[in-house]
PDB file of N, CA and C in Angstrom:
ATOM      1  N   UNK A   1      23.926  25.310  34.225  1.00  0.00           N
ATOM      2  CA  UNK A   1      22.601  24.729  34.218  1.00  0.00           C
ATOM      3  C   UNK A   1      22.498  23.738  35.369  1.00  0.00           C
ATOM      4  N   UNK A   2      21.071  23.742  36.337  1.00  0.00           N
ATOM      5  CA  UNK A   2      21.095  22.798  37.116  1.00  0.00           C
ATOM      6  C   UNK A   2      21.165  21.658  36.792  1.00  0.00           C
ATOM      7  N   UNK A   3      21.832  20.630  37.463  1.00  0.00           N
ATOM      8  CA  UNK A   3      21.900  19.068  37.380  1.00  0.00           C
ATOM      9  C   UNK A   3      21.044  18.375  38.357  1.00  0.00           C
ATOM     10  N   UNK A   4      19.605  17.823  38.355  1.00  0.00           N
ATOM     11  CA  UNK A   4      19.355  16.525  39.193  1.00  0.00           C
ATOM     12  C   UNK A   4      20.246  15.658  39.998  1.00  0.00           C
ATOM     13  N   UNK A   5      19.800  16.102  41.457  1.00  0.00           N
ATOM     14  CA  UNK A   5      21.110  15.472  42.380  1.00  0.00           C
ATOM     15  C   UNK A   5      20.457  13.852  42.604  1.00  0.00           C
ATOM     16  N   UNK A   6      19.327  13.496  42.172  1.00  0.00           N
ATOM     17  CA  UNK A   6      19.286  12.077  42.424  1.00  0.00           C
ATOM     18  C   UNK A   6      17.829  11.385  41.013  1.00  0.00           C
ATOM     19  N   UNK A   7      18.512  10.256  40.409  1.00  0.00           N
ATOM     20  CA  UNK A   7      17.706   9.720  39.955  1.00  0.00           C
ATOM     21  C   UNK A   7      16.159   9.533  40.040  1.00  0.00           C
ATOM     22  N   UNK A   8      15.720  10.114  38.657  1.00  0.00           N
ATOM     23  CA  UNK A   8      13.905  10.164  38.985  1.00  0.00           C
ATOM     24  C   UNK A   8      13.971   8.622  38.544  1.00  0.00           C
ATOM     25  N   UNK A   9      12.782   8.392  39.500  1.00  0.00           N
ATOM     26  CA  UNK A   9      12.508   6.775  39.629  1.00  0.00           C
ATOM     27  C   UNK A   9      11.552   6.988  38.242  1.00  0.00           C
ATOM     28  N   UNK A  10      11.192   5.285  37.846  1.00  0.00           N
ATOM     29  CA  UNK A  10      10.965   5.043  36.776  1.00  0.00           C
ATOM     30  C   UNK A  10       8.934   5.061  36.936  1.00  0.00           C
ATOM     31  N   UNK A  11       8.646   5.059  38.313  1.00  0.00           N
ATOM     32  CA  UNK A  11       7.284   5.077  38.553  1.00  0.00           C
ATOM     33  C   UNK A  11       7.248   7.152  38.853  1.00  0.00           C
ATOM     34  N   UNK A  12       8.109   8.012  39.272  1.00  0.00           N
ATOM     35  CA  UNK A  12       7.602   8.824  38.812  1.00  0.00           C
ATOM     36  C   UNK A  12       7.954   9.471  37.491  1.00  0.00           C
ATOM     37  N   UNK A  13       8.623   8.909  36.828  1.00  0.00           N
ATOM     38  CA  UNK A  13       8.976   9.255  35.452  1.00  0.00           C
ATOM     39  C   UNK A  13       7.722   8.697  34.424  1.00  0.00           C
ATOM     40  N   UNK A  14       7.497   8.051  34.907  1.00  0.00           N
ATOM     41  CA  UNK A  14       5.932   7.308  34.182  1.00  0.00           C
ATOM     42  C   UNK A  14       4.716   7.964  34.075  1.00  0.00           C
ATOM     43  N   UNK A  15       4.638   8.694  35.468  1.00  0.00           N
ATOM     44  CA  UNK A  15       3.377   9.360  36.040  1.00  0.00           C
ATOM     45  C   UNK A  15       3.224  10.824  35.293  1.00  0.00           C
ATOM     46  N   UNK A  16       4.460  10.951  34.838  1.00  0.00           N
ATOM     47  CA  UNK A  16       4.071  12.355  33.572  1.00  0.00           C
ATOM     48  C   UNK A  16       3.841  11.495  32.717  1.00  0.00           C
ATOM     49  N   UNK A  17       4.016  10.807  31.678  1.00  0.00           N
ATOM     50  CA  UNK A  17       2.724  10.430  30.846  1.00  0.00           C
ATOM     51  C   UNK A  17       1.931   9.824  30.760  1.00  0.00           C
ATOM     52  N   UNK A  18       1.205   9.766  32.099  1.00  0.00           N
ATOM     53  CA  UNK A  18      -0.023   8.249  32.235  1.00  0.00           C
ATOM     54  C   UNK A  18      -0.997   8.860  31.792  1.00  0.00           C
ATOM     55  N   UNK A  19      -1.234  10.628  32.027  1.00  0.00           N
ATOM     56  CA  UNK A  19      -2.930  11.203  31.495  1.00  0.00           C
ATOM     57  C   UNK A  19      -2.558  12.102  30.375  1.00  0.00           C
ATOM     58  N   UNK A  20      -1.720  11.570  29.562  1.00  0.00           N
ATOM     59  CA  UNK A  20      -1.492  12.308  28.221  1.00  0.00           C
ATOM     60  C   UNK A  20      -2.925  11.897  27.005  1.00  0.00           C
ATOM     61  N   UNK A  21      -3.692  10.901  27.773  1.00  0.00           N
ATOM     62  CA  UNK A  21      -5.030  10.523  26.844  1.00  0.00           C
ATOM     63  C   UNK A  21      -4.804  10.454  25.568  1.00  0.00           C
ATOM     64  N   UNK A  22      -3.317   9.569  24.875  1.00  0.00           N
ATOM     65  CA  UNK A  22      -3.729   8.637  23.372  1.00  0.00           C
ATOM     66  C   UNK A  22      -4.953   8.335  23.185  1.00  0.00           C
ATOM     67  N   UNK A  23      -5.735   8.420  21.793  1.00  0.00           N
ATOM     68  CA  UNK A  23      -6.812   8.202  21.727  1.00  0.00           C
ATOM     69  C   UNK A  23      -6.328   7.025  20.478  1.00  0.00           C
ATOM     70  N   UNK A  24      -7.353   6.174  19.921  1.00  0.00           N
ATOM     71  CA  UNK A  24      -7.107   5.784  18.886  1.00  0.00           C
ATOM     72  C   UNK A  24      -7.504   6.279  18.029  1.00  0.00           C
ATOM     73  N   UNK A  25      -6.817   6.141  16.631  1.00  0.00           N
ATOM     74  CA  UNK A  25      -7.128   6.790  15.536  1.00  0.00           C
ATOM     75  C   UNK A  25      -8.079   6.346  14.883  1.00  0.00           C
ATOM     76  N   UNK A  26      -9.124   7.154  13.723  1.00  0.00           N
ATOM     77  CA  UNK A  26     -10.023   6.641  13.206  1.00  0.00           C
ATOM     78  C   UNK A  26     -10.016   5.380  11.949  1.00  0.00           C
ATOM     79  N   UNK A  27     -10.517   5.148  11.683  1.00  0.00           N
ATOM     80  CA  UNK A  27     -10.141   3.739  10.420  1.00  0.00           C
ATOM     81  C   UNK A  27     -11.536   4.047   9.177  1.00  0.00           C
ATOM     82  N   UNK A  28     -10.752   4.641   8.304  1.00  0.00           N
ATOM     83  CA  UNK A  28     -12.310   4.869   7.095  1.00  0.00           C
ATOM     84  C   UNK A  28     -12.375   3.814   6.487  1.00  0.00           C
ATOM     85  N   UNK A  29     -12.804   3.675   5.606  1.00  0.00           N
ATOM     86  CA  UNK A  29     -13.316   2.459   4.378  1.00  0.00           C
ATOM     87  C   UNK A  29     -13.112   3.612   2.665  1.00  0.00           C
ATOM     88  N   UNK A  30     -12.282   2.638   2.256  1.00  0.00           N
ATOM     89  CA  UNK A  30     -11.615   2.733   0.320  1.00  0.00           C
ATOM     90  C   UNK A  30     -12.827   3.246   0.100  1.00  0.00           C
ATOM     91  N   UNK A  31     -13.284   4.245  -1.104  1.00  0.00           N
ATOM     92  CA  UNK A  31     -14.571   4.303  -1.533  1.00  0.00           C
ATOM     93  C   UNK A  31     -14.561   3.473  -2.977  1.00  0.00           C
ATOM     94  N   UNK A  32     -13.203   2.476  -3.130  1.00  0.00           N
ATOM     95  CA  UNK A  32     -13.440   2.263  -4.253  1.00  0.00           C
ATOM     96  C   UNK A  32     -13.394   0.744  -4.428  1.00  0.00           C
ATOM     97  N   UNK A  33     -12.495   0.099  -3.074  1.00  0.00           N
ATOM     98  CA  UNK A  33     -12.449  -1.497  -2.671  1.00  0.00           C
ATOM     99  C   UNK A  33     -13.142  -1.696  -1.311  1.00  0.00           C
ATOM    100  N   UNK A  34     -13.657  -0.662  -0.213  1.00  0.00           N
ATOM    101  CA  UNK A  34     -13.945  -1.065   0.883  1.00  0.00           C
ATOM    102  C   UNK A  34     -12.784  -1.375   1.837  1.00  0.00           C
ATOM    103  N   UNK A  35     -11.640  -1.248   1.940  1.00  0.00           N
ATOM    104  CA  UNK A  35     -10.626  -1.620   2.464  1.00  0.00           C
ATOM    105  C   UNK A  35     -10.453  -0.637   3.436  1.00  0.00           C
ATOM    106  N   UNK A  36      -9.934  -1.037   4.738  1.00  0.00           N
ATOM    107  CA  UNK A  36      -9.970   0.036   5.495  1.00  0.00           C
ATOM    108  C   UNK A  36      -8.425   0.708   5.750  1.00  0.00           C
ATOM    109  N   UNK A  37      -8.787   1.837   5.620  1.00  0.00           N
ATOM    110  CA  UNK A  37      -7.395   2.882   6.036  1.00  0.00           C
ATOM    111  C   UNK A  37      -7.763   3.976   6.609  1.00  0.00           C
ATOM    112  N   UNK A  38      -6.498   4.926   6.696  1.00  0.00           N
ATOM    113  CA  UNK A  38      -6.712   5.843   7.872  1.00  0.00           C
ATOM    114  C   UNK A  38      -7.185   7.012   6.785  1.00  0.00           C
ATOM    115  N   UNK A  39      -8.212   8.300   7.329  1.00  0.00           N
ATOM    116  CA  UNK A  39      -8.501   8.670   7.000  1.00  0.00           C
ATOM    117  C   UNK A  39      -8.084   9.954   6.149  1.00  0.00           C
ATOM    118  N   UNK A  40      -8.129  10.514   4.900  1.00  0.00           N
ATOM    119  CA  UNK A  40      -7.286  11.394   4.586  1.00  0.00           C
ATOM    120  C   UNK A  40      -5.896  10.765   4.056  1.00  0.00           C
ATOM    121  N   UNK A  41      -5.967   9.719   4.012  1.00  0.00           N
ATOM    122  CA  UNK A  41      -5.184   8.985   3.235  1.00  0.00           C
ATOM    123  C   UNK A  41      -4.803   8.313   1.800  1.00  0.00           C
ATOM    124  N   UNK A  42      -3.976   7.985   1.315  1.00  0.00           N
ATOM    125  CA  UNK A  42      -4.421   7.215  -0.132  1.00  0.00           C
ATOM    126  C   UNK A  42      -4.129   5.752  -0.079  1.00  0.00           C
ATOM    127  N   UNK A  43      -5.118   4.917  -0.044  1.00  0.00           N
ATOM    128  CA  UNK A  43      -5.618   3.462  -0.023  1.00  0.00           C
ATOM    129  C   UNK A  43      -4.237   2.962  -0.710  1.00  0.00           C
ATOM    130  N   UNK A  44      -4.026   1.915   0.713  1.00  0.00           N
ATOM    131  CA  UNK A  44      -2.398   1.308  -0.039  1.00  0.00           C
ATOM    132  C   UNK A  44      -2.804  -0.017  -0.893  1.00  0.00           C
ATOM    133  N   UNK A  45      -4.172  -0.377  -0.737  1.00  0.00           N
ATOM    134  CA  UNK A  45      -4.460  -1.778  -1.505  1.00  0.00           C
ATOM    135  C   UNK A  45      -4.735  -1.537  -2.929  1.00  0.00           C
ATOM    136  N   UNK A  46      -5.399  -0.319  -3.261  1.00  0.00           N
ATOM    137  CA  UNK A  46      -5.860   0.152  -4.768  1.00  0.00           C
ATOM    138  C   UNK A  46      -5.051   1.541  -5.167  1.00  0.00           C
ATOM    139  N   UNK A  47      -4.843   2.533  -4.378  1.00  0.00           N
ATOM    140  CA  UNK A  47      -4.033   3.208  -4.662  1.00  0.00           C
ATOM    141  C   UNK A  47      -4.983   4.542  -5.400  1.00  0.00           C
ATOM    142  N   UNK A  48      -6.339   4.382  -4.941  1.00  0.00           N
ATOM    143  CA  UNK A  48      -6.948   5.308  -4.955  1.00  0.00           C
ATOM    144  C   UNK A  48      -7.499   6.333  -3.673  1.00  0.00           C
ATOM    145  N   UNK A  49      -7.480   8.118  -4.082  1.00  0.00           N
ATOM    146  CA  UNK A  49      -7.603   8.456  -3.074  1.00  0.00           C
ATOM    147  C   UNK A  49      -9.198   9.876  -3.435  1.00  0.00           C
ATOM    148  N   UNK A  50     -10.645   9.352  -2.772  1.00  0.00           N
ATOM    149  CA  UNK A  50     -11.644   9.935  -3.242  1.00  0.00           C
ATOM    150  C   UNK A  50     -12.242   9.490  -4.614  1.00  0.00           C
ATOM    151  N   UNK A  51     -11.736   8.150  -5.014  1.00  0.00           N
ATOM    152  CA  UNK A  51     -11.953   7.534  -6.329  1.00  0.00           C
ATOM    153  C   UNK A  51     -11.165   8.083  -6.948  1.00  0.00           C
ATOM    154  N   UNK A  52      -9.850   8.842  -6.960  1.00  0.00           N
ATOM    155  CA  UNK A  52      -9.088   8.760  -8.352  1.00  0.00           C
ATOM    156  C   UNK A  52      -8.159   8.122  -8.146  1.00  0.00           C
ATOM    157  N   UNK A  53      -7.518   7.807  -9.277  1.00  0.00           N
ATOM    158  CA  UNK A  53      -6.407   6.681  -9.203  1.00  0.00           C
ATOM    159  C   UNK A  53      -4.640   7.496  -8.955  1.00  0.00           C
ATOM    160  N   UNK A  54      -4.548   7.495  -8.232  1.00  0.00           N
ATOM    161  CA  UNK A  54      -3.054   8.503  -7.393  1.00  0.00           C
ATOM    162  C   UNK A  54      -1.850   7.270  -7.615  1.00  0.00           C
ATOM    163  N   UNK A  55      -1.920   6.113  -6.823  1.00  0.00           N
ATOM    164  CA  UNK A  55      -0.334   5.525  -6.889  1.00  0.00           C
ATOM    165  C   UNK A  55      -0.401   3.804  -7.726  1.00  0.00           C
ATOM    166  N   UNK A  56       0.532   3.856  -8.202  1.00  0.00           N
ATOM    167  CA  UNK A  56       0.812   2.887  -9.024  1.00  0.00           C
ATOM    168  C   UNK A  56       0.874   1.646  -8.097  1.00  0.00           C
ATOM    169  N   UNK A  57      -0.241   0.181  -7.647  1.00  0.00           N
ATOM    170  CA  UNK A  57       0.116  -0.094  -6.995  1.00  0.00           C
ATOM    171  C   UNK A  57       0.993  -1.633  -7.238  1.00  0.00           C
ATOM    172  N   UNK A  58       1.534  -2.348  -6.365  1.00  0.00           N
ATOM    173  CA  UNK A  58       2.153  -3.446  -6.627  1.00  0.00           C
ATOM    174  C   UNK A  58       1.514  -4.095  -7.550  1.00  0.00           C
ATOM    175  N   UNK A  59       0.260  -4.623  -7.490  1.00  0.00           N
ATOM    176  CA  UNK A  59      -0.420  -5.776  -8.843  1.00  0.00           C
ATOM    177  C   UNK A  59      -0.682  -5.048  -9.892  1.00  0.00           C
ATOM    178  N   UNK A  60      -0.484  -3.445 -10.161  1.00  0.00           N
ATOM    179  CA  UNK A  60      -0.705  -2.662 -11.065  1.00  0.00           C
ATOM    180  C   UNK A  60       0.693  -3.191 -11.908  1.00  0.00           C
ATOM    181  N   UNK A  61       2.111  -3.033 -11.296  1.00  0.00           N
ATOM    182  CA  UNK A  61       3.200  -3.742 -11.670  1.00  0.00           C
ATOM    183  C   UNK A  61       2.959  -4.374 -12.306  1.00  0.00           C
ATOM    184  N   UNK A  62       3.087  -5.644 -11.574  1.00  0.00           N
ATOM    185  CA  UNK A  62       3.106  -7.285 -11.845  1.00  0.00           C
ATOM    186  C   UNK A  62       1.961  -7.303 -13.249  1.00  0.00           C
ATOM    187  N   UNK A  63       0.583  -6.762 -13.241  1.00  0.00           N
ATOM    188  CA  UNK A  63       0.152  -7.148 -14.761  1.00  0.00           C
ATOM    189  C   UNK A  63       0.602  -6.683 -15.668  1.00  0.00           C
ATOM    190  N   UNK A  64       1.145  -4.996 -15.794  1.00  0.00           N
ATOM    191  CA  UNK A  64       1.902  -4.451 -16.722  1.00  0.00           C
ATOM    192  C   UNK A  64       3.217  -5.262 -17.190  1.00  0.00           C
ATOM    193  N   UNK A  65       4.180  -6.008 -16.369  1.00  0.00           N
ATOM    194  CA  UNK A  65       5.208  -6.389 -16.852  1.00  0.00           C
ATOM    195  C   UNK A  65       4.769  -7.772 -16.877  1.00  0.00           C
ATOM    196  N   UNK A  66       3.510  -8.440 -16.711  1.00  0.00           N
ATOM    197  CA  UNK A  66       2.672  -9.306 -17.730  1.00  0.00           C
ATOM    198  C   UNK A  66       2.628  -9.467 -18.392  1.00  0.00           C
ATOM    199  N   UNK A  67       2.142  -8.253 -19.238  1.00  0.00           N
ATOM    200  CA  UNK A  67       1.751  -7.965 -20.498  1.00  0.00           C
ATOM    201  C   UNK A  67       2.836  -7.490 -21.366  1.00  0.00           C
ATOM    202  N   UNK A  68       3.905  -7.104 -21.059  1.00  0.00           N
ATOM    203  CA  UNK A  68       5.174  -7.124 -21.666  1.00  0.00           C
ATOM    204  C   UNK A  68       5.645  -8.005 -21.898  1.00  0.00           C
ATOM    205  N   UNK A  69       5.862  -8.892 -20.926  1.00  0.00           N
ATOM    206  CA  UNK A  69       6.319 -10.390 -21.544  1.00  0.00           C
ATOM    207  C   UNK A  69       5.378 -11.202 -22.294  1.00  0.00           C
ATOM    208  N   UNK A  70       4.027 -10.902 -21.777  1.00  0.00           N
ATOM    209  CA  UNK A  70       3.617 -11.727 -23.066  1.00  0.00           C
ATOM    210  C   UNK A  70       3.880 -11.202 -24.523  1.00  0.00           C
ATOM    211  N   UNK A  71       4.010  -9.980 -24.678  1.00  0.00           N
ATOM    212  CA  UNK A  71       4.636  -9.385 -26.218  1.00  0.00           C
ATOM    213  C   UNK A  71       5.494  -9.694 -26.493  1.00  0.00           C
ATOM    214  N   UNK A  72       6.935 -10.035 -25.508  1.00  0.00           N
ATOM    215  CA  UNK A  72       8.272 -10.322 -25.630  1.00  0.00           C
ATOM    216  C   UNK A  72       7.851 -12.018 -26.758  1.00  0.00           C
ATOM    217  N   UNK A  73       7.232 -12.513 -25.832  1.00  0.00           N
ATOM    218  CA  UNK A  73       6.999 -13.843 -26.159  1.00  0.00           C
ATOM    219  C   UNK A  73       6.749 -13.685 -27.831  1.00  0.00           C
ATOM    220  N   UNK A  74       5.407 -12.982 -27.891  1.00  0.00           N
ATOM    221  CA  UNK A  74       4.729 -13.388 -29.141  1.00  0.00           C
ATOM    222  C   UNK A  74       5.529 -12.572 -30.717  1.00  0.00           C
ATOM    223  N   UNK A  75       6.222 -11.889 -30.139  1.00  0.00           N
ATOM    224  CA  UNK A  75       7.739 -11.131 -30.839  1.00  0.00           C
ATOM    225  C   UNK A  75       8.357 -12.346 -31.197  1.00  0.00           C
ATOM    226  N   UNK A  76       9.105 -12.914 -30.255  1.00  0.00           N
ATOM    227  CA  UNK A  76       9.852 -14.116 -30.286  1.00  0.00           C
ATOM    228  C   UNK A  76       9.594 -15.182 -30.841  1.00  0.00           C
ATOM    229  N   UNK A  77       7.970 -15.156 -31.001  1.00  0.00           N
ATOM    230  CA  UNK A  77       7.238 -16.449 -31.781  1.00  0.00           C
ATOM    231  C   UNK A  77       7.175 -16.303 -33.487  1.00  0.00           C
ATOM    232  N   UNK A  78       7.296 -14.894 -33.477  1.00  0.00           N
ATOM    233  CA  UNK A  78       7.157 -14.482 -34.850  1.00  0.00           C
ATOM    234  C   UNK A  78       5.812 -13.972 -35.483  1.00  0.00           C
ATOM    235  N   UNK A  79       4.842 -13.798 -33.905  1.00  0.00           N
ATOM    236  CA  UNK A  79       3.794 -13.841 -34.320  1.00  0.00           C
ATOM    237  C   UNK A  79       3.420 -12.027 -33.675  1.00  0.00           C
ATOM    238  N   UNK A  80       2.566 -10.926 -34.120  1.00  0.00           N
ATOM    239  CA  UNK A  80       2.563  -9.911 -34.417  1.00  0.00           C
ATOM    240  C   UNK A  80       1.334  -9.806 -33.260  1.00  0.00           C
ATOM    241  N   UNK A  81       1.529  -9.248 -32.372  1.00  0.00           N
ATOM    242  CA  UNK A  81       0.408  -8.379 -30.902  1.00  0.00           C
ATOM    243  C   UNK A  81      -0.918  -8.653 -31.189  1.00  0.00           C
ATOM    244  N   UNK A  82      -1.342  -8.619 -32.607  1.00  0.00           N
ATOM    245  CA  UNK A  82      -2.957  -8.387 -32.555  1.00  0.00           C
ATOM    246  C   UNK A  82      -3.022 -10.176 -33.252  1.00  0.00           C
ATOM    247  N   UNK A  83      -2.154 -10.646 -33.415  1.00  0.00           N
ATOM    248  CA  UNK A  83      -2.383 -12.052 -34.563  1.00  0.00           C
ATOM    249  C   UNK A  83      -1.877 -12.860 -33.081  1.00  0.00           C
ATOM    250  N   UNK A  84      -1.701 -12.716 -32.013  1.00  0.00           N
ATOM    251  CA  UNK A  84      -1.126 -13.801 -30.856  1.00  0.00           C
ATOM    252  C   UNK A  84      -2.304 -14.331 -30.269  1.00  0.00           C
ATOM    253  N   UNK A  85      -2.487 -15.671 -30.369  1.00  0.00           N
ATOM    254  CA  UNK A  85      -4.016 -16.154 -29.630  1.00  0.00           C
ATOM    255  C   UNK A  85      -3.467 -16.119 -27.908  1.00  0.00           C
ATOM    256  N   UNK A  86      -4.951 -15.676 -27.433  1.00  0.00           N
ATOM    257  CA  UNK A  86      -4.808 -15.289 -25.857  1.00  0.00           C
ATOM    258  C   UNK A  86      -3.991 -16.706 -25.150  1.00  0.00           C
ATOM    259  N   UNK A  87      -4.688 -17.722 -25.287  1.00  0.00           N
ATOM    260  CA  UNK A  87      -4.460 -18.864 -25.162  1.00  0.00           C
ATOM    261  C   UNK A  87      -4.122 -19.822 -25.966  1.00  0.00           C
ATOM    262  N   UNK A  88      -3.226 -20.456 -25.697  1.00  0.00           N
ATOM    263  CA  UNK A  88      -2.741 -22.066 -26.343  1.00  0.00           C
ATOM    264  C   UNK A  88      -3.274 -23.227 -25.487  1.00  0.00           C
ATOM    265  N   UNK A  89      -3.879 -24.263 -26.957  1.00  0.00           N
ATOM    266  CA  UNK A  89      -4.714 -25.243 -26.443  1.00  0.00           C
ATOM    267  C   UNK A  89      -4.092 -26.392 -26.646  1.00  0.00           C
ATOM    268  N   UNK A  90      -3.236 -26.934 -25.894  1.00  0.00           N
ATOM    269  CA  UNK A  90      -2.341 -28.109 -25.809  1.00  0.00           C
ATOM    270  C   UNK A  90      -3.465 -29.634 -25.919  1.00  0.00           C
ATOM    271  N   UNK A  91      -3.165 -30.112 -26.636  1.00  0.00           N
ATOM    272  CA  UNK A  91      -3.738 -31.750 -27.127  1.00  0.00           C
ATOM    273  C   UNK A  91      -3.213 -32.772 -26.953  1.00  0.00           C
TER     274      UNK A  91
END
């Protein structure tokens, strides 16, 4: 196989991809928060994609294992899921 008998310089090594014309990509809007992402995508802030709900997202987490510990709690209190007041009113 031929070998290059002398180093392509770095200005014509450049000049093959100066008119390769990157365009930028488009940016849609969530139809369900307004948030913008790429199109054909599934919304990383809500985790919906065309309004249905596709991925479980981080604050989807965090309230579910919320709401577990608050059961853990009201277990622990002795007090039964539907008998636990939402709030405690400290005096």
């Amino acid at each position: 196989m031929p070998t290059p008998k002398r180093k392509t310089s770095k200005a014509r090594r450049d000049k093959r991809s100066a008119n390769k014309g990157i365009k930028p990509k488009a940016v849609a809007t969530c139809q369900t928060c307004q948030a913008p992402t790429m199109s054909h995508q599934v919304c990383v802030t809500c985790g919906h994609y065309k309004g249905t709900k596709i991925l479980r997202t981080k604050t989807d987490r965090l309230y579910t294992r919320g709401q577990a510990r608050e059961a853990m709690q009201a277990k622990a209190r002795g007090l039964s899921g539907s008998d636990a007041p939402a709030t405690e009113s400290k005096q």
